[in-house]
Protein backbone atom coordinates (compact mmCIF):
# COMPACT_ATOMS: atom_id res chain seq x y z
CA UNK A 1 0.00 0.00 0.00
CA UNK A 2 0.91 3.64 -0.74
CA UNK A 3 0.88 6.42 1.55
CA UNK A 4 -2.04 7.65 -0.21
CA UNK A 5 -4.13 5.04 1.22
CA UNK A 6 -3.38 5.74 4.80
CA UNK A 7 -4.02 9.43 4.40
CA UNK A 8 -7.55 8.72 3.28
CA UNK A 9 -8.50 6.67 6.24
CA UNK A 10 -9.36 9.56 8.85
CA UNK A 11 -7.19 9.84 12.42
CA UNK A 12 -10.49 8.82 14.64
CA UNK A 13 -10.89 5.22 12.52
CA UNK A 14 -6.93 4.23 13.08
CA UNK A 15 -7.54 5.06 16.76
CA UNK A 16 -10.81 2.38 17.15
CA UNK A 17 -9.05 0.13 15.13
CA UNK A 18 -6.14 0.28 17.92
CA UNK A 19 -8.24 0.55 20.60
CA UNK A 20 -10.70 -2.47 19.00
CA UNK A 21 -7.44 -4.46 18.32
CA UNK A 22 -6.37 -3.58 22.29
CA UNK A 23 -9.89 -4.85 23.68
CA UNK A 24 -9.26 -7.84 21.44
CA UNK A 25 -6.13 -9.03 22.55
CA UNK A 26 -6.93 -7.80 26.68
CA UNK A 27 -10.58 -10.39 26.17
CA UNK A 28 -8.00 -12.87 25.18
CA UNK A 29 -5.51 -12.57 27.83
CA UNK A 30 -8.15 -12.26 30.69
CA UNK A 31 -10.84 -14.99 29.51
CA UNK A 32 -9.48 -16.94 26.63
CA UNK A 33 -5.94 -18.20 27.53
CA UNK A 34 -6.68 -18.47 31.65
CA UNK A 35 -9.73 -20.95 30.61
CA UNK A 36 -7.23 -22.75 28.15
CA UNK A 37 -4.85 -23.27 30.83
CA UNK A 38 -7.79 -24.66 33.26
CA UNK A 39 -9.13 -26.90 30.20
CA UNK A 40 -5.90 -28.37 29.97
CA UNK A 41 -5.18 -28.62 33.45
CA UNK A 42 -8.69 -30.50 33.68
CA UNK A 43 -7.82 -32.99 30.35
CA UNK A 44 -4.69 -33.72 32.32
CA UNK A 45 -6.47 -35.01 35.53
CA UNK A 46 -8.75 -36.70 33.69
CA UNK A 47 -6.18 -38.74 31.84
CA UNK A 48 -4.55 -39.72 35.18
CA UNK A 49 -7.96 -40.41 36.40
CA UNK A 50 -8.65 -42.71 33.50
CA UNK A 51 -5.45 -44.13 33.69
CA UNK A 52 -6.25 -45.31 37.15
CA UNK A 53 -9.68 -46.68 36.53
CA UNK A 54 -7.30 -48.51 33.95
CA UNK A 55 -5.48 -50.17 36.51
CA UNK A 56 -8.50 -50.70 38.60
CA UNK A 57 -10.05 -52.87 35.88
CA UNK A 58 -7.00 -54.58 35.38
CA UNK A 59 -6.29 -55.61 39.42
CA UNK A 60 -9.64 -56.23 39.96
CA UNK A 61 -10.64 -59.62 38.77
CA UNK A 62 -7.01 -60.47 40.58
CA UNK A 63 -7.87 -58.64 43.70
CA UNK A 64 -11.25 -60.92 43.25
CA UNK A 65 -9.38 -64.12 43.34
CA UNK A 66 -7.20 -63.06 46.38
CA UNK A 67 -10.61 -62.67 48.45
CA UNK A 68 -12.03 -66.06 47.15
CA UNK A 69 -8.85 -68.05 48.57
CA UNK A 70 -9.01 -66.04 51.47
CA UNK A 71 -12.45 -67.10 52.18
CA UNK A 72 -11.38 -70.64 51.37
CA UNK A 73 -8.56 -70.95 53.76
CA UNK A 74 -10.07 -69.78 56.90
CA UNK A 75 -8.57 -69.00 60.18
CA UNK A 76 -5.10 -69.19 60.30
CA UNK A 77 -3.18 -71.89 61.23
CA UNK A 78 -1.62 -70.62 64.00
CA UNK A 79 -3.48 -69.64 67.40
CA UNK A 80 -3.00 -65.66 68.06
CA UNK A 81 -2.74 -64.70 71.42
CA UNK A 82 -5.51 -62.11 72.46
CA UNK A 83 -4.35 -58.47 72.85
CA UNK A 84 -3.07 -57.59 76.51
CA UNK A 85 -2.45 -53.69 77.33
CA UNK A 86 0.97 -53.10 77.68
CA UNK A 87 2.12 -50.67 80.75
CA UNK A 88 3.46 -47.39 79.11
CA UNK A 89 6.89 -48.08 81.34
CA UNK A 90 7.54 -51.38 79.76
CA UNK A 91 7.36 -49.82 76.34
CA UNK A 92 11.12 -49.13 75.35
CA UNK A 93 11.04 -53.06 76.20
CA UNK A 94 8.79 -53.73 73.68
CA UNK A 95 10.65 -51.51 70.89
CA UNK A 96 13.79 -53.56 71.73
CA UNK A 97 11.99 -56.92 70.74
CA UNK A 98 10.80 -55.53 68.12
CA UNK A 99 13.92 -54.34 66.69
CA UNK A 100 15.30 -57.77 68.21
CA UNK A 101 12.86 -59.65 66.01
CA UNK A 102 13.38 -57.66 62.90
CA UNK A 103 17.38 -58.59 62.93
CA UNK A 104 16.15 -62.18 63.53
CA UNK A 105 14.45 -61.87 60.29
CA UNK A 106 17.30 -60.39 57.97
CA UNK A 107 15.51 -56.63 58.43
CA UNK A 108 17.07 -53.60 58.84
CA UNK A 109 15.49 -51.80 61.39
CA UNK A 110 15.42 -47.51 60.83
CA UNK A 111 13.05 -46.10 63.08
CA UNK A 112 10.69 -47.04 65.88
CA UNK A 113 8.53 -44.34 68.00
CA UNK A 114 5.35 -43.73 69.09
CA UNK A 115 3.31 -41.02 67.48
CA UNK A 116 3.65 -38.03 68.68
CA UNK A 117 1.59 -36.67 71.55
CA UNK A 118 0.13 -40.13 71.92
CA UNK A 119 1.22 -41.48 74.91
CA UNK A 120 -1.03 -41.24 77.78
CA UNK A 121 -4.02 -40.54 75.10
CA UNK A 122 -6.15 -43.43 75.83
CA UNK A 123 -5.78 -47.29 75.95
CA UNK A 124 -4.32 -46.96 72.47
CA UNK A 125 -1.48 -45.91 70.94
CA UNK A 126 -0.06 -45.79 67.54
CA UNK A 127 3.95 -46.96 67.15
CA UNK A 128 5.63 -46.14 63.76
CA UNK A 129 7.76 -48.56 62.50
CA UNK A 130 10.28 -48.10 59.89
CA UNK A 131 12.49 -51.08 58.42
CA UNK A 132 14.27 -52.55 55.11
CA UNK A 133 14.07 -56.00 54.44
CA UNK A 134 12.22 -58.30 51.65
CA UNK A 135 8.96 -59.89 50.75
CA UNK A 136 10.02 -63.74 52.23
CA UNK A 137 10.59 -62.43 55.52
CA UNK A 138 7.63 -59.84 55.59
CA UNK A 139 4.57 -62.66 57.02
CA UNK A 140 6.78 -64.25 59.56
CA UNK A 141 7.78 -60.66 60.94
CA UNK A 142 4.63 -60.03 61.17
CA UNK A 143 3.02 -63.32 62.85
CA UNK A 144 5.96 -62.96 65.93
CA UNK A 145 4.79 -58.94 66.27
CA UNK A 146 1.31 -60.16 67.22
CA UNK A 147 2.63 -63.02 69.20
CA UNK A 148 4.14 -59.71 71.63
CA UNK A 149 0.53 -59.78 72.92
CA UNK A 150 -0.06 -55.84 72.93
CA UNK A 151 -0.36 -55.67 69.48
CA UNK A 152 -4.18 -54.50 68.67
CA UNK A 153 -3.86 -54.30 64.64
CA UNK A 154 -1.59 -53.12 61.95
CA UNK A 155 -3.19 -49.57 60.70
CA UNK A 156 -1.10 -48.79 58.07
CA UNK A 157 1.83 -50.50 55.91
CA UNK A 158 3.01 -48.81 53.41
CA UNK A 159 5.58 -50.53 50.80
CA UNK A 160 8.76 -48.86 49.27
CA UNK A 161 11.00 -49.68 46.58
CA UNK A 162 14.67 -49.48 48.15
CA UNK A 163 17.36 -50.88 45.25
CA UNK A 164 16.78 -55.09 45.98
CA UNK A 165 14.92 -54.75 49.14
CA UNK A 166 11.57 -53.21 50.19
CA UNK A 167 11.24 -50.44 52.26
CA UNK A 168 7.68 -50.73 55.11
CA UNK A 169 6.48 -48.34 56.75
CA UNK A 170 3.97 -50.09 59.17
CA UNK A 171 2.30 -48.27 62.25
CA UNK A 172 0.80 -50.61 65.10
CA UNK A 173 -2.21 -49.94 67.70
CA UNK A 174 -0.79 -51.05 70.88
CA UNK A 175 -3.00 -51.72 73.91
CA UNK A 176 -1.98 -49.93 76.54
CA UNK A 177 -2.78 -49.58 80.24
CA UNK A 178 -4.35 -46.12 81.20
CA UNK A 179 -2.53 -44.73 84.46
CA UNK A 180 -4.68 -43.40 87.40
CA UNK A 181 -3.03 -40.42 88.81
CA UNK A 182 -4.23 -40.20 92.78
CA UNK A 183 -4.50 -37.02 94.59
């Protein structure tokens, strides 16, 4: 275009087609882009979530047959003793056979400690454990912790991948005796 062309569109027109062009470009930057971001955001949770239903359809008939031989074996084998509350002094006693039986086991015992600000709570207390070791000596570990006697139930295990071994994160419910103060 020639110069010619510009001078015959007036001043006033250029300036609404700048300030159009500015409205324009401000709707997309406040509303268009910020929604495109959130739209993505959303098609990206959605894939995870379908990912896990995925997963879900594919452990599920397994996680079926797990139940059905559960159902078929029974009790255990073994007699469990019945839980008996444990005094709070005797407790550091009970974290060294615990750590005792995990080295008896080929497991590398981290960490053991109550939860915080539980002692003295109630007749139950939660104790963290923390410990390498591998799947073969995982059920027998377990069996000889509820043969202690205190132990209520297992709340929570959590398994790790550590190089070759597993890493657990297991937290107990011990029984414990509730202490009346006199005065």
């Amino acid at each position: 275009m020639d110069r010619k062309a510009f001078d015959l569109i007036p001043g006033q027109s250029i300036r609404y087609l700048i300030l159009c062009g500015a409205g324009v470009a401000l709707l997309f930057l406040l509303a268009v882009y910020p929604s495109h971001e959130a739209l993505r955001k959303a098609e990206a949770h959605i894939a995870g979530l379908e990912a896990e239903i995925a997963e879900q359809d594919t452990l599920g008939p397994l996680f079926q047959n797990l139940l059905k031989e559960l159902r078929e074996i029974g009790d255990p084998p073994f007699p469990l003793p019945e839980p008996s509350p444990l005094a709070l002094e005797e407790l550091e006693g009970l974290m060294v056979q615990i750590d005792a039986i995990a080295r008896g086991h080929g497991m590398e015992m981290q960490t053991i400690r109550p939860e915080p600000g539980s002692p003295g709570t109630g007749e139950r207390m939660p104790l963290s454990l923390r410990f390498l070791g591998g799947w073969s000596n995982l059920r027998d570990f377990l069996i000889q912790i509820y043969a202690l006697g205190c132990v209520e139930k297992i709340e929570q295990l959590q398994i790790l991948s550590a190089g070759k071994e597993k890493l657990f994160n297991l937290t107990l419910v011990i029984l414990t005796k509730t202490q009346k103060v006199e005065g």
